[in-house]
PDBML (XML) file of the C-alpha atoms, coordinates in Angstrom:
<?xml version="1.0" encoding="UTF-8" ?>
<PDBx:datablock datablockName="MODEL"
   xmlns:PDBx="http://pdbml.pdb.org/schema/pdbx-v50.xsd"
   xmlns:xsi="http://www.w3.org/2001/XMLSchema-instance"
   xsi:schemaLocation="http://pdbml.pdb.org/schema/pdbx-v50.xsd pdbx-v50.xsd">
   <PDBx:atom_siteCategory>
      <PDBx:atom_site id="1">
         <PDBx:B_iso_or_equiv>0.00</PDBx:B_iso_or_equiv>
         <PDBx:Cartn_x>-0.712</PDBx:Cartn_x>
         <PDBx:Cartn_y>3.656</PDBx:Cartn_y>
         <PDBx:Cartn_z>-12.748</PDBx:Cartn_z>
         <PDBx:auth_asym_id>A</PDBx:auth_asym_id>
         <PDBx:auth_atom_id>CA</PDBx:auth_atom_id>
         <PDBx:auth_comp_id>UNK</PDBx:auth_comp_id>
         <PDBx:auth_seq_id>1</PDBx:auth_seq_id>
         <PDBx:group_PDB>ATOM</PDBx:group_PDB>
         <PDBx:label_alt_id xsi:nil="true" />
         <PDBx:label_asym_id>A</PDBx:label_asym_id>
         <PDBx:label_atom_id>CA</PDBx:label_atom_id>
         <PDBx:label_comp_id>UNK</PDBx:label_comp_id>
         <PDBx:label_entity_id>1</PDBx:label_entity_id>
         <PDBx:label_seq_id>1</PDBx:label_seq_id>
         <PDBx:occupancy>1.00</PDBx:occupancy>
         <PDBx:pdbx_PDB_model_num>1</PDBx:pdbx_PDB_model_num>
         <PDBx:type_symbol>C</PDBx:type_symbol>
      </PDBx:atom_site>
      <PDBx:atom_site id="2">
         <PDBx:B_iso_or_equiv>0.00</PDBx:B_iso_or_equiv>
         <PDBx:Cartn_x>0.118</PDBx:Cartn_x>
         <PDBx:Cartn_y>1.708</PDBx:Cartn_y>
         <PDBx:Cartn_z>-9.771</PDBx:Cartn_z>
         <PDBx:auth_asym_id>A</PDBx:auth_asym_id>
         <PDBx:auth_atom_id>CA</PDBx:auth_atom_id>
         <PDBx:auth_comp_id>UNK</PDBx:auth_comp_id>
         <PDBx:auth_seq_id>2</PDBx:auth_seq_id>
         <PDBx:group_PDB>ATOM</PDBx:group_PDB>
         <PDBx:label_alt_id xsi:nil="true" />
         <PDBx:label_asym_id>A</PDBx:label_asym_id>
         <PDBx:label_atom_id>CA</PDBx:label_atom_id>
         <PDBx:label_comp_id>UNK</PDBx:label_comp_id>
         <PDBx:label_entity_id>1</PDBx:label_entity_id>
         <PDBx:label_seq_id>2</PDBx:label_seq_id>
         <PDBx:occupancy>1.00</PDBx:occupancy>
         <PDBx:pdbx_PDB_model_num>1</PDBx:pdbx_PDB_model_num>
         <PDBx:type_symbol>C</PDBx:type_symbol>
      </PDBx:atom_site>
      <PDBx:atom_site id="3">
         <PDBx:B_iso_or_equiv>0.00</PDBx:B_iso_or_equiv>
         <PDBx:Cartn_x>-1.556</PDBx:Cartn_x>
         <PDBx:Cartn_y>-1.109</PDBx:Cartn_y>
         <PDBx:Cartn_z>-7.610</PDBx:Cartn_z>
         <PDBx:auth_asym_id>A</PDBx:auth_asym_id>
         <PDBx:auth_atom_id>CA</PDBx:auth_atom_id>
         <PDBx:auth_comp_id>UNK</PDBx:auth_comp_id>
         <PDBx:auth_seq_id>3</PDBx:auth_seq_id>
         <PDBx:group_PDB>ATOM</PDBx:group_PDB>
         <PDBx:label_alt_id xsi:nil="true" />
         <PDBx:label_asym_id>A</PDBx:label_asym_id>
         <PDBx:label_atom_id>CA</PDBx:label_atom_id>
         <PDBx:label_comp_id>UNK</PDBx:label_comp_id>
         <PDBx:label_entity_id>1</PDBx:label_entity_id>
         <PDBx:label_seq_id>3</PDBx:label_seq_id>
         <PDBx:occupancy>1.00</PDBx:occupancy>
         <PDBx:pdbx_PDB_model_num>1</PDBx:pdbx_PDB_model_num>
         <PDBx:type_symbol>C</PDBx:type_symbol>
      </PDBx:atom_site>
      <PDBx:atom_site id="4">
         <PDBx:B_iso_or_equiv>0.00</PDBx:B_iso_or_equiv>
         <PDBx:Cartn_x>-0.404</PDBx:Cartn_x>
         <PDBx:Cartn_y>-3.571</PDBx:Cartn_y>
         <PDBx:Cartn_z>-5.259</PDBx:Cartn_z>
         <PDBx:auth_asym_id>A</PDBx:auth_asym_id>
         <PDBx:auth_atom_id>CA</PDBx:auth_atom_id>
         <PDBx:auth_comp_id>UNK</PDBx:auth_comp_id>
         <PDBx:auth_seq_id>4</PDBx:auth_seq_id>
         <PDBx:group_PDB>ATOM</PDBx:group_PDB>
         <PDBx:label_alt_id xsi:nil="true" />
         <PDBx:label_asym_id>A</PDBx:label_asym_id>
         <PDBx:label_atom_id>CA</PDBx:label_atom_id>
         <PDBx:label_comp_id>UNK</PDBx:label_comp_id>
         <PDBx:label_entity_id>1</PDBx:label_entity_id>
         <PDBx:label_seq_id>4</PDBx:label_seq_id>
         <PDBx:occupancy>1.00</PDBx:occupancy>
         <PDBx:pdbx_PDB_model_num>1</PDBx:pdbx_PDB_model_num>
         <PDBx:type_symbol>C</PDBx:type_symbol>
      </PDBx:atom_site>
      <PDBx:atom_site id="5">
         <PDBx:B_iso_or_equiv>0.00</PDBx:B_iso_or_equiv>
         <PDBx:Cartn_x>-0.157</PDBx:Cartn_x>
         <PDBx:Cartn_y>-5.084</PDBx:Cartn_y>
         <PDBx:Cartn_z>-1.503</PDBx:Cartn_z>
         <PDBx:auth_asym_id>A</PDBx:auth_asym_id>
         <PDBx:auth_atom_id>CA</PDBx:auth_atom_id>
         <PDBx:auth_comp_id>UNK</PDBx:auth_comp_id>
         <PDBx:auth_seq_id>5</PDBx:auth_seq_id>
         <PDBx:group_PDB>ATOM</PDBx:group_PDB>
         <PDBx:label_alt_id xsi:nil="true" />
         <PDBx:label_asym_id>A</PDBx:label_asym_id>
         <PDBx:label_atom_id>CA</PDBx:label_atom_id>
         <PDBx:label_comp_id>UNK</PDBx:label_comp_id>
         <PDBx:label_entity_id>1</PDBx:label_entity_id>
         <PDBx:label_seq_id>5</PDBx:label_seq_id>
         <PDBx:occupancy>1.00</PDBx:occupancy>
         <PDBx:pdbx_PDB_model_num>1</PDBx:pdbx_PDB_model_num>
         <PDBx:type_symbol>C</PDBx:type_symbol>
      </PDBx:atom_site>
      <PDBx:atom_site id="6">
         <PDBx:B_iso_or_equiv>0.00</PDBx:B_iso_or_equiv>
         <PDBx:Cartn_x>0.774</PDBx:Cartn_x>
         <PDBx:Cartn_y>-2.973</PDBx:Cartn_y>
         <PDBx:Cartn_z>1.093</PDBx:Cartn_z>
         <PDBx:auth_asym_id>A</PDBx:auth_asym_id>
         <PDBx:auth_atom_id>CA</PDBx:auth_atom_id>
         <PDBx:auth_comp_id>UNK</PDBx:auth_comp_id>
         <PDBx:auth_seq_id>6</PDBx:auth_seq_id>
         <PDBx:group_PDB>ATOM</PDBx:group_PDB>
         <PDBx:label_alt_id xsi:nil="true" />
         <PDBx:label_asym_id>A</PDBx:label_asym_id>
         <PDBx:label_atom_id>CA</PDBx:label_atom_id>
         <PDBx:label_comp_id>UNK</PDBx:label_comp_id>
         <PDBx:label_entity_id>1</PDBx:label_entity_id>
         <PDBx:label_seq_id>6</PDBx:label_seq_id>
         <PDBx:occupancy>1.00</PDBx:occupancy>
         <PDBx:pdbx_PDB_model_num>1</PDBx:pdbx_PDB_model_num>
         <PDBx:type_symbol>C</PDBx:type_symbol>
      </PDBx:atom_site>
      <PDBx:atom_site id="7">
         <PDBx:B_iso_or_equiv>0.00</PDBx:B_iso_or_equiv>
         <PDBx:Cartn_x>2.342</PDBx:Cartn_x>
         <PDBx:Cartn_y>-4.032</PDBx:Cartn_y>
         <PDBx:Cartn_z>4.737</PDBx:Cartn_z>
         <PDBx:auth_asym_id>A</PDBx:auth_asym_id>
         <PDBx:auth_atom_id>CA</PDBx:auth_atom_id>
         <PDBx:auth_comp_id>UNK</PDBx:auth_comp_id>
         <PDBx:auth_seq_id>7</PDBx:auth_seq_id>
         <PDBx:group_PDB>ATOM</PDBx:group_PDB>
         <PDBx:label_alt_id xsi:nil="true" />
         <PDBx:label_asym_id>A</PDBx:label_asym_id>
         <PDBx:label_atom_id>CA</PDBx:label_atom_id>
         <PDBx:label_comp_id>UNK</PDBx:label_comp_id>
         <PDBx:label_entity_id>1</PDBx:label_entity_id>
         <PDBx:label_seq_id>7</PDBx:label_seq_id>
         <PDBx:occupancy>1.00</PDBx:occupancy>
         <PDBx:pdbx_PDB_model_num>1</PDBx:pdbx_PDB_model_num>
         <PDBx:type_symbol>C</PDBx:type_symbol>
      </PDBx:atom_site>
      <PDBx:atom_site id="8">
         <PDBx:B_iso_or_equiv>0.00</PDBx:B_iso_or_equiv>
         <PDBx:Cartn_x>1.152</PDBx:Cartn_x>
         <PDBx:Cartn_y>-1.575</PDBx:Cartn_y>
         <PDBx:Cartn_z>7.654</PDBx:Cartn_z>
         <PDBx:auth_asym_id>A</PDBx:auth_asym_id>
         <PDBx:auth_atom_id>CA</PDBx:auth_atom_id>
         <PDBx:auth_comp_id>UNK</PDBx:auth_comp_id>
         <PDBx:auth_seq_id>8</PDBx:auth_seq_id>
         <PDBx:group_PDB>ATOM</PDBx:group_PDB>
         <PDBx:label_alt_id xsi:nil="true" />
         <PDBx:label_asym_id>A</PDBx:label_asym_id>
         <PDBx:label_atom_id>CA</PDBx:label_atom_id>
         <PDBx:label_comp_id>UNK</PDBx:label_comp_id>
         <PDBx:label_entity_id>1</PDBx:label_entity_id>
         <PDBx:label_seq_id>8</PDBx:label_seq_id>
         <PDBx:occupancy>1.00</PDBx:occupancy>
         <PDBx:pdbx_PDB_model_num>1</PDBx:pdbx_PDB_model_num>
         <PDBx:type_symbol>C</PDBx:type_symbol>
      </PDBx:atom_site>
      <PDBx:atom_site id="9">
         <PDBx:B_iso_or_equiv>0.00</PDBx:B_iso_or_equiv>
         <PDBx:Cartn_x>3.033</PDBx:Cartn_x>
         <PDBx:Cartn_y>-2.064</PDBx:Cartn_y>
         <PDBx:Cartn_z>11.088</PDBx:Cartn_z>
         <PDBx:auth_asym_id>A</PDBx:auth_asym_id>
         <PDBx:auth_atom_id>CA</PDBx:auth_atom_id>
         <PDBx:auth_comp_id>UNK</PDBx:auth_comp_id>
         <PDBx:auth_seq_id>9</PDBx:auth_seq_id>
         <PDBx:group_PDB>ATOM</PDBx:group_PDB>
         <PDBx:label_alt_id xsi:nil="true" />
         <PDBx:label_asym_id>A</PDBx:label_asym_id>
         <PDBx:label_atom_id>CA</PDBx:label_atom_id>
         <PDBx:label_comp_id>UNK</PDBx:label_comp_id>
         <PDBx:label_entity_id>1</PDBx:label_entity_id>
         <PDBx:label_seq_id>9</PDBx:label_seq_id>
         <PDBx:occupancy>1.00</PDBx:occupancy>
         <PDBx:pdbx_PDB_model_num>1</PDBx:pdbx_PDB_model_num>
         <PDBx:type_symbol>C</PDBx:type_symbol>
      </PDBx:atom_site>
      <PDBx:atom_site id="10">
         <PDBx:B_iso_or_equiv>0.00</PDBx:B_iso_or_equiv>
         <PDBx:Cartn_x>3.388</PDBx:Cartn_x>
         <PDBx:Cartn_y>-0.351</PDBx:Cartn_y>
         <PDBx:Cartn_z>14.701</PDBx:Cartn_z>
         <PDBx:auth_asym_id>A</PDBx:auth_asym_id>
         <PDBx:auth_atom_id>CA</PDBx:auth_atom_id>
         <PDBx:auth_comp_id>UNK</PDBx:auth_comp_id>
         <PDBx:auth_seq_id>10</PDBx:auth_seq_id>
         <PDBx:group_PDB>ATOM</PDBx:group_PDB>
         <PDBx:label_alt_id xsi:nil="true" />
         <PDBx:label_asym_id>A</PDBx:label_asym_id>
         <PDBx:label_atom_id>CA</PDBx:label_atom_id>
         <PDBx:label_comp_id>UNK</PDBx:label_comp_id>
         <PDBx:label_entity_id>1</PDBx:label_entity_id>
         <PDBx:label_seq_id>10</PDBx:label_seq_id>
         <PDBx:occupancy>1.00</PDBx:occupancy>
         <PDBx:pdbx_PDB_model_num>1</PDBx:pdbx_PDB_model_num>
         <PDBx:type_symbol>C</PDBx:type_symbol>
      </PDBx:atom_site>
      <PDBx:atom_site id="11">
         <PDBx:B_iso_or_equiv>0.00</PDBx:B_iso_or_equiv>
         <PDBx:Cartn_x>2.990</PDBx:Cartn_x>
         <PDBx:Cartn_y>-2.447</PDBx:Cartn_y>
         <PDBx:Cartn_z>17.771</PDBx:Cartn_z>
         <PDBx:auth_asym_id>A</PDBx:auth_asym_id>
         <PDBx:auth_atom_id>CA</PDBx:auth_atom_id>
         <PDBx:auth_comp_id>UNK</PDBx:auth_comp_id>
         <PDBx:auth_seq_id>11</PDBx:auth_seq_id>
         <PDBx:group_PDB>ATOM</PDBx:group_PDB>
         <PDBx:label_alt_id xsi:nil="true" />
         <PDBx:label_asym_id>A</PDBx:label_asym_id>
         <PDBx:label_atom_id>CA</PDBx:label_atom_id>
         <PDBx:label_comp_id>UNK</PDBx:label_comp_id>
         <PDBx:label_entity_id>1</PDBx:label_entity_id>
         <PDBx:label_seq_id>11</PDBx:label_seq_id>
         <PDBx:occupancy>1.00</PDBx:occupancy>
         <PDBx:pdbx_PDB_model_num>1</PDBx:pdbx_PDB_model_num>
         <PDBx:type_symbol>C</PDBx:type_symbol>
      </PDBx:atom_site>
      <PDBx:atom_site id="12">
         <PDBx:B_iso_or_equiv>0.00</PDBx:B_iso_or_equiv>
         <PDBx:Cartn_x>0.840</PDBx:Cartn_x>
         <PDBx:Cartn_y>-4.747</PDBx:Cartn_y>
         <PDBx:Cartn_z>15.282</PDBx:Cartn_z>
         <PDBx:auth_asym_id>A</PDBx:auth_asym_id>
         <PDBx:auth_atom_id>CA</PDBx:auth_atom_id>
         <PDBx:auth_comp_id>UNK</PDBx:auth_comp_id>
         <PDBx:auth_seq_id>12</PDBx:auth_seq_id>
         <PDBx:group_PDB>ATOM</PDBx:group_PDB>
         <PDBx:label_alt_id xsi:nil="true" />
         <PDBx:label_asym_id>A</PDBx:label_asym_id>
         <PDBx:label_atom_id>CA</PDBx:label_atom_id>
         <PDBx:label_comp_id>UNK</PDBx:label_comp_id>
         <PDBx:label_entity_id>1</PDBx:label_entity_id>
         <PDBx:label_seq_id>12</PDBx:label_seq_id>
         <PDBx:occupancy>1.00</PDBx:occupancy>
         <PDBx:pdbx_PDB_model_num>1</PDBx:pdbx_PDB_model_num>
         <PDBx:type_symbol>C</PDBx:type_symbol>
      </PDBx:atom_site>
      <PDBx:atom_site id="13">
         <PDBx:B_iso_or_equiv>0.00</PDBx:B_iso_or_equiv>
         <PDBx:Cartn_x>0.937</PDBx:Cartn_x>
         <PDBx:Cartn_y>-5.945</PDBx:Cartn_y>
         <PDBx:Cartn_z>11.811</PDBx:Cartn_z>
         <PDBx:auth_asym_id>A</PDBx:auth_asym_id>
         <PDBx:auth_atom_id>CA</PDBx:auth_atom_id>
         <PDBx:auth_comp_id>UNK</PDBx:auth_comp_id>
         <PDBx:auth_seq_id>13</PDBx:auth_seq_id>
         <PDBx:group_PDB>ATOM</PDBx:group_PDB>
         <PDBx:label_alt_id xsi:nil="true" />
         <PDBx:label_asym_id>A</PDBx:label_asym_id>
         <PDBx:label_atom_id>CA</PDBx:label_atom_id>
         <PDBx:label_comp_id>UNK</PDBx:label_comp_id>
         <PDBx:label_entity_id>1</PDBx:label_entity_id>
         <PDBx:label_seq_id>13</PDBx:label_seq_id>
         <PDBx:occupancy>1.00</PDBx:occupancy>
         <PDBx:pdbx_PDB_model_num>1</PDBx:pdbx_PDB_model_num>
         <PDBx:type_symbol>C</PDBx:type_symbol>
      </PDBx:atom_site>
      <PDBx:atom_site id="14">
         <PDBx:B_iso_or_equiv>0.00</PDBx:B_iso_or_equiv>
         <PDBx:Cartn_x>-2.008</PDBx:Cartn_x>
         <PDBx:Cartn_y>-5.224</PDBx:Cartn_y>
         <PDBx:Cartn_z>8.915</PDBx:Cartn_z>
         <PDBx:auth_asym_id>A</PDBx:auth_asym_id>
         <PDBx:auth_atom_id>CA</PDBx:auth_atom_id>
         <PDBx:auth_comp_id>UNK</PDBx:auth_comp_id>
         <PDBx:auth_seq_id>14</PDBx:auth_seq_id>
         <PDBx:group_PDB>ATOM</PDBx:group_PDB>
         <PDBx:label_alt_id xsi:nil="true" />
         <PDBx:label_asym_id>A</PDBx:label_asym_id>
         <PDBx:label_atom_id>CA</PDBx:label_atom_id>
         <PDBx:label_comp_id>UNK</PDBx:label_comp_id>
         <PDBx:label_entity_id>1</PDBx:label_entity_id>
         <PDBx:label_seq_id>14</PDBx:label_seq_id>
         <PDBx:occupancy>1.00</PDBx:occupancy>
         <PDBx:pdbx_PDB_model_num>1</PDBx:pdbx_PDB_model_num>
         <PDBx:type_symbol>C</PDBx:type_symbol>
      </PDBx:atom_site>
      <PDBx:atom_site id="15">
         <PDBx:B_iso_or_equiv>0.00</PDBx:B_iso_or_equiv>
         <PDBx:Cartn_x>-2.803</PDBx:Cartn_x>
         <PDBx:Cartn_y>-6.684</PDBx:Cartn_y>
         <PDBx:Cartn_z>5.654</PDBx:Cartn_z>
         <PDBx:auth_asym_id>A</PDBx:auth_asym_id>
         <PDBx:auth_atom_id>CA</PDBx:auth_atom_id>
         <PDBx:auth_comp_id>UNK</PDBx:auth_comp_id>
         <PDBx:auth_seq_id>15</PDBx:auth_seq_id>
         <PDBx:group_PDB>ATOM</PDBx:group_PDB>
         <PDBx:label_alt_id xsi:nil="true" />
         <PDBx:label_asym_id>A</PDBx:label_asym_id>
         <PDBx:label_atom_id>CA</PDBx:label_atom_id>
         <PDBx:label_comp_id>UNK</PDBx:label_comp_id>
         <PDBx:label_entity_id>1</PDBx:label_entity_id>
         <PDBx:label_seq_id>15</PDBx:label_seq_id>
         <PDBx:occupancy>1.00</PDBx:occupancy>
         <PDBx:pdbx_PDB_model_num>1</PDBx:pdbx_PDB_model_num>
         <PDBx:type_symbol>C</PDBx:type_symbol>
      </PDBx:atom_site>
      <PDBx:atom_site id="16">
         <PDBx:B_iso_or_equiv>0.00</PDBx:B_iso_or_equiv>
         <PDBx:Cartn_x>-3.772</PDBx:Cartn_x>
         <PDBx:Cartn_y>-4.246</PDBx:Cartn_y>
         <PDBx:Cartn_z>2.924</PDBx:Cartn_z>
         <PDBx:auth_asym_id>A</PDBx:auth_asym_id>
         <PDBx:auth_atom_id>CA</PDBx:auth_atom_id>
         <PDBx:auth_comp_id>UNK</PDBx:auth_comp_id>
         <PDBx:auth_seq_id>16</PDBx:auth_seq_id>
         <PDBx:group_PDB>ATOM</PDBx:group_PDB>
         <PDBx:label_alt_id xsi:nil="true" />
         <PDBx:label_asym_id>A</PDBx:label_asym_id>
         <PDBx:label_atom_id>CA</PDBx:label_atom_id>
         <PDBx:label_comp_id>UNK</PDBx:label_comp_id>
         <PDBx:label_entity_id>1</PDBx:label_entity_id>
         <PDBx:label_seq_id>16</PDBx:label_seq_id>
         <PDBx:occupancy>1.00</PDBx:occupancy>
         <PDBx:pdbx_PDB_model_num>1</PDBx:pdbx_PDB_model_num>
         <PDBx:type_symbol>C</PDBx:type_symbol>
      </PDBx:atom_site>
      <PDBx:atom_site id="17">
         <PDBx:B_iso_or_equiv>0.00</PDBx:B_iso_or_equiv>
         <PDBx:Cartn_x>-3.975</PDBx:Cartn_x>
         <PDBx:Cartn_y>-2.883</PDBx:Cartn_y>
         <PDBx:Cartn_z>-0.912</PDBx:Cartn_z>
         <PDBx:auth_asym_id>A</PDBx:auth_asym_id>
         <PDBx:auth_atom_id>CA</PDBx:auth_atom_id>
         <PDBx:auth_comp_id>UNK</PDBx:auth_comp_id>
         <PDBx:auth_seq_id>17</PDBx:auth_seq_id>
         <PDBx:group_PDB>ATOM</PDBx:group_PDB>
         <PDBx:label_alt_id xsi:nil="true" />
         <PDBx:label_asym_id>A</PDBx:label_asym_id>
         <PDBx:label_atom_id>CA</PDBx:label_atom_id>
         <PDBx:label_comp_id>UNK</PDBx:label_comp_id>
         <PDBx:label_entity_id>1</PDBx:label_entity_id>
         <PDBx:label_seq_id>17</PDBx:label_seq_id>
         <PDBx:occupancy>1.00</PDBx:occupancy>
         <PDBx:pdbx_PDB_model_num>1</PDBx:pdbx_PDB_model_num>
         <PDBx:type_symbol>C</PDBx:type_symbol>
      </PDBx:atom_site>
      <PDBx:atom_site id="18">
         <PDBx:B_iso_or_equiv>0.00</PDBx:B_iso_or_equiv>
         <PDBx:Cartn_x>-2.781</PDBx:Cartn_x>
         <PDBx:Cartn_y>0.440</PDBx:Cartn_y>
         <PDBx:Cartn_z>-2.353</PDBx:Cartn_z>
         <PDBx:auth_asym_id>A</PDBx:auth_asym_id>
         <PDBx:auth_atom_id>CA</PDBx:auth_atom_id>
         <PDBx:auth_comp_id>UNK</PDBx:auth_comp_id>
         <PDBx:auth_seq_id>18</PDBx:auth_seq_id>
         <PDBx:group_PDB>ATOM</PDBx:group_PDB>
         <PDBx:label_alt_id xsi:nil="true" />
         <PDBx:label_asym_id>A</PDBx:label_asym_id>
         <PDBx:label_atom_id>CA</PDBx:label_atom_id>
         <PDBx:label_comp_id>UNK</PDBx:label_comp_id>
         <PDBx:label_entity_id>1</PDBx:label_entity_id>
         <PDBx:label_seq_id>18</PDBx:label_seq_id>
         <PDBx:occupancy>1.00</PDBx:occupancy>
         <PDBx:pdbx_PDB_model_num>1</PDBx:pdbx_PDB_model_num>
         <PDBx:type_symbol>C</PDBx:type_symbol>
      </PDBx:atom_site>
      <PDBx:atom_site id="19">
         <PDBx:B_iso_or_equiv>0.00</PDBx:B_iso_or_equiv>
         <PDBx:Cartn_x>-4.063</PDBx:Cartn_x>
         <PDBx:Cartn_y>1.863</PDBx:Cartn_y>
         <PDBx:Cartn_z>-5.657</PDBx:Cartn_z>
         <PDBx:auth_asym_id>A</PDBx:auth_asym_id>
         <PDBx:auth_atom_id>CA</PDBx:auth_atom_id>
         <PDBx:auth_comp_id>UNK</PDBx:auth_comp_id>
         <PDBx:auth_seq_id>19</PDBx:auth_seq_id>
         <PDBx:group_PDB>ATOM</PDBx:group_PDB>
         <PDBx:label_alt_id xsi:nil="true" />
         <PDBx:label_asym_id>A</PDBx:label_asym_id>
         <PDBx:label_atom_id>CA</PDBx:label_atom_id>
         <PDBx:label_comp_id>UNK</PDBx:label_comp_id>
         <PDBx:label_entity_id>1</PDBx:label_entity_id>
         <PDBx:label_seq_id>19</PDBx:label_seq_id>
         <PDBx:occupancy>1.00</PDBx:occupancy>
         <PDBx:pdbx_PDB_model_num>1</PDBx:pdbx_PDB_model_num>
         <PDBx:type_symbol>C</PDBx:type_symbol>
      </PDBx:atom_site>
      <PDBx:atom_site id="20">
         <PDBx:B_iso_or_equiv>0.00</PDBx:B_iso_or_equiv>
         <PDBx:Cartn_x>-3.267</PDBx:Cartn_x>
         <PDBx:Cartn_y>5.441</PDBx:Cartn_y>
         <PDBx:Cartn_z>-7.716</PDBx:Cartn_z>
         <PDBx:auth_asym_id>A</PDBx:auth_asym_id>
         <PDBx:auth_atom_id>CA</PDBx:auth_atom_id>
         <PDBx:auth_comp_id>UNK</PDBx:auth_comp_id>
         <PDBx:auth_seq_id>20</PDBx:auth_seq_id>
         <PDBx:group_PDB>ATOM</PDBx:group_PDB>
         <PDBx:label_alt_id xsi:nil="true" />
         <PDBx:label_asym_id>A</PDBx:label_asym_id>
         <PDBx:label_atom_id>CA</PDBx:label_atom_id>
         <PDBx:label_comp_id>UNK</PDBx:label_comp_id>
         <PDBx:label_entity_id>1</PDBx:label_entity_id>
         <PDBx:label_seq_id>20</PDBx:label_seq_id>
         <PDBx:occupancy>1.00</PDBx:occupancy>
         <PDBx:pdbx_PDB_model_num>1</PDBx:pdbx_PDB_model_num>
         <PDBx:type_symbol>C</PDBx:type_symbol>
      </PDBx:atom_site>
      <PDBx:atom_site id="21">
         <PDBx:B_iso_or_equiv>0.00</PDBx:B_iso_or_equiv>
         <PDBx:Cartn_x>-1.615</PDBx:Cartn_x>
         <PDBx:Cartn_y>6.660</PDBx:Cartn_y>
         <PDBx:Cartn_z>-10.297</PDBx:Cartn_z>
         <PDBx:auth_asym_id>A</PDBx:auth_asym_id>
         <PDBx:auth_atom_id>CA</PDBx:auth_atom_id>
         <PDBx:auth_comp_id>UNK</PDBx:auth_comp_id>
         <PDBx:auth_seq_id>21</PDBx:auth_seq_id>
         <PDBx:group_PDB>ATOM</PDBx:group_PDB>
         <PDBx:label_alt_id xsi:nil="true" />
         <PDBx:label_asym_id>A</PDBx:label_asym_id>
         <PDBx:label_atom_id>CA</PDBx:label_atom_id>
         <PDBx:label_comp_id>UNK</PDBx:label_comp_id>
         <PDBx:label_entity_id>1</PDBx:label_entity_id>
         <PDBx:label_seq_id>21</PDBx:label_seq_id>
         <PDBx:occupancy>1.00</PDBx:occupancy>
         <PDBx:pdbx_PDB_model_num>1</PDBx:pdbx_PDB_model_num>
         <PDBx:type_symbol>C</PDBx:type_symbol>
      </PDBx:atom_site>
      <PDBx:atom_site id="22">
         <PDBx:B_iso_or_equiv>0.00</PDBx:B_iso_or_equiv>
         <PDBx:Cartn_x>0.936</PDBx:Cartn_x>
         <PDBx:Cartn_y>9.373</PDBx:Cartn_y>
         <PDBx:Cartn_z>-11.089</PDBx:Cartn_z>
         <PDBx:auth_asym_id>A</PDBx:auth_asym_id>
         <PDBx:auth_atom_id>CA</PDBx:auth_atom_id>
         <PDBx:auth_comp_id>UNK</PDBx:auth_comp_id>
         <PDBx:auth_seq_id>22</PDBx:auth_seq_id>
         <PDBx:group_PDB>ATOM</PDBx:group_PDB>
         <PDBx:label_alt_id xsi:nil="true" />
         <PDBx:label_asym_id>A</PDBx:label_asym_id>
         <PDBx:label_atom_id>CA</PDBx:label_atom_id>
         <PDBx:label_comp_id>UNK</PDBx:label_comp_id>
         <PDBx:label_entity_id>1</PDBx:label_entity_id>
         <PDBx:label_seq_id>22</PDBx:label_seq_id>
         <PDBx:occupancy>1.00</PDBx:occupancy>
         <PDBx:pdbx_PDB_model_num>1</PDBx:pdbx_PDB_model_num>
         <PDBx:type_symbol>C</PDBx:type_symbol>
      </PDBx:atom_site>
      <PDBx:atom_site id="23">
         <PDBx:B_iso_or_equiv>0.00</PDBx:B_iso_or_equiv>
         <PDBx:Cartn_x>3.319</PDBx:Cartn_x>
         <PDBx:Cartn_y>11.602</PDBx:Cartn_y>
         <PDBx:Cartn_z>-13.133</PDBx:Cartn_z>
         <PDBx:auth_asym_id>A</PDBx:auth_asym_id>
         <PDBx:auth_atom_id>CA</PDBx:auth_atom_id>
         <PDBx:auth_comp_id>UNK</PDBx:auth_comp_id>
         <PDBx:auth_seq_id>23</PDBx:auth_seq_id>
         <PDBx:group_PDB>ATOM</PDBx:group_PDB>
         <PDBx:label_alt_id xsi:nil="true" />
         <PDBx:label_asym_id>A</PDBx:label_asym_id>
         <PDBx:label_atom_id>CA</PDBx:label_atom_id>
         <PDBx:label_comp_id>UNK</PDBx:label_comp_id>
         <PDBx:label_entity_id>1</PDBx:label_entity_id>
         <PDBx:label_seq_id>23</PDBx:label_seq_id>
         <PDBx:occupancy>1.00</PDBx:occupancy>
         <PDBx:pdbx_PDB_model_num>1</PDBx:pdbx_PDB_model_num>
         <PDBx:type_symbol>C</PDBx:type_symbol>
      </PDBx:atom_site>
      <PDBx:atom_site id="24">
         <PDBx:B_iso_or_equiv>0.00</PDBx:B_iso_or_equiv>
         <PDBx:Cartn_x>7.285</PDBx:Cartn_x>
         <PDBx:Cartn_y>12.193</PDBx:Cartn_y>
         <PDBx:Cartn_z>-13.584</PDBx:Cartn_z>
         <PDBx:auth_asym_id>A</PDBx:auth_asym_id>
         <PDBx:auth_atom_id>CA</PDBx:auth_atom_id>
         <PDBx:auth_comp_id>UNK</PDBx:auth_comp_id>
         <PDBx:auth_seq_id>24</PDBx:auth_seq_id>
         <PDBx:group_PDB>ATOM</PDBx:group_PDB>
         <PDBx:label_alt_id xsi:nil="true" />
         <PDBx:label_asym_id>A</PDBx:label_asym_id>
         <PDBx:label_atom_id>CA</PDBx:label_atom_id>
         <PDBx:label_comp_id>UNK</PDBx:label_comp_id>
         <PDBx:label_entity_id>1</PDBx:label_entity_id>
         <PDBx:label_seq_id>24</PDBx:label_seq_id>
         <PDBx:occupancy>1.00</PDBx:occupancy>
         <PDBx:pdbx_PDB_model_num>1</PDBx:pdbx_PDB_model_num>
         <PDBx:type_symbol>C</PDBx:type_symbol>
      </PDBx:atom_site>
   </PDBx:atom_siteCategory>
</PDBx:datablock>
């Protein structure tokens, strides 16, 4: 499982999350 901040960016910059979980 995985959680954390996430950085979005184009021609502006956004403050978010991320959350999920996963298998290998």
């Amino acid at each position: 499982v995985t959680a954390g901040y996430s950085l979005m960016f184009r021609d502006f910059v956004a403050n978010g999350f991320n959350a999920g979980g996963g298998l290998n």
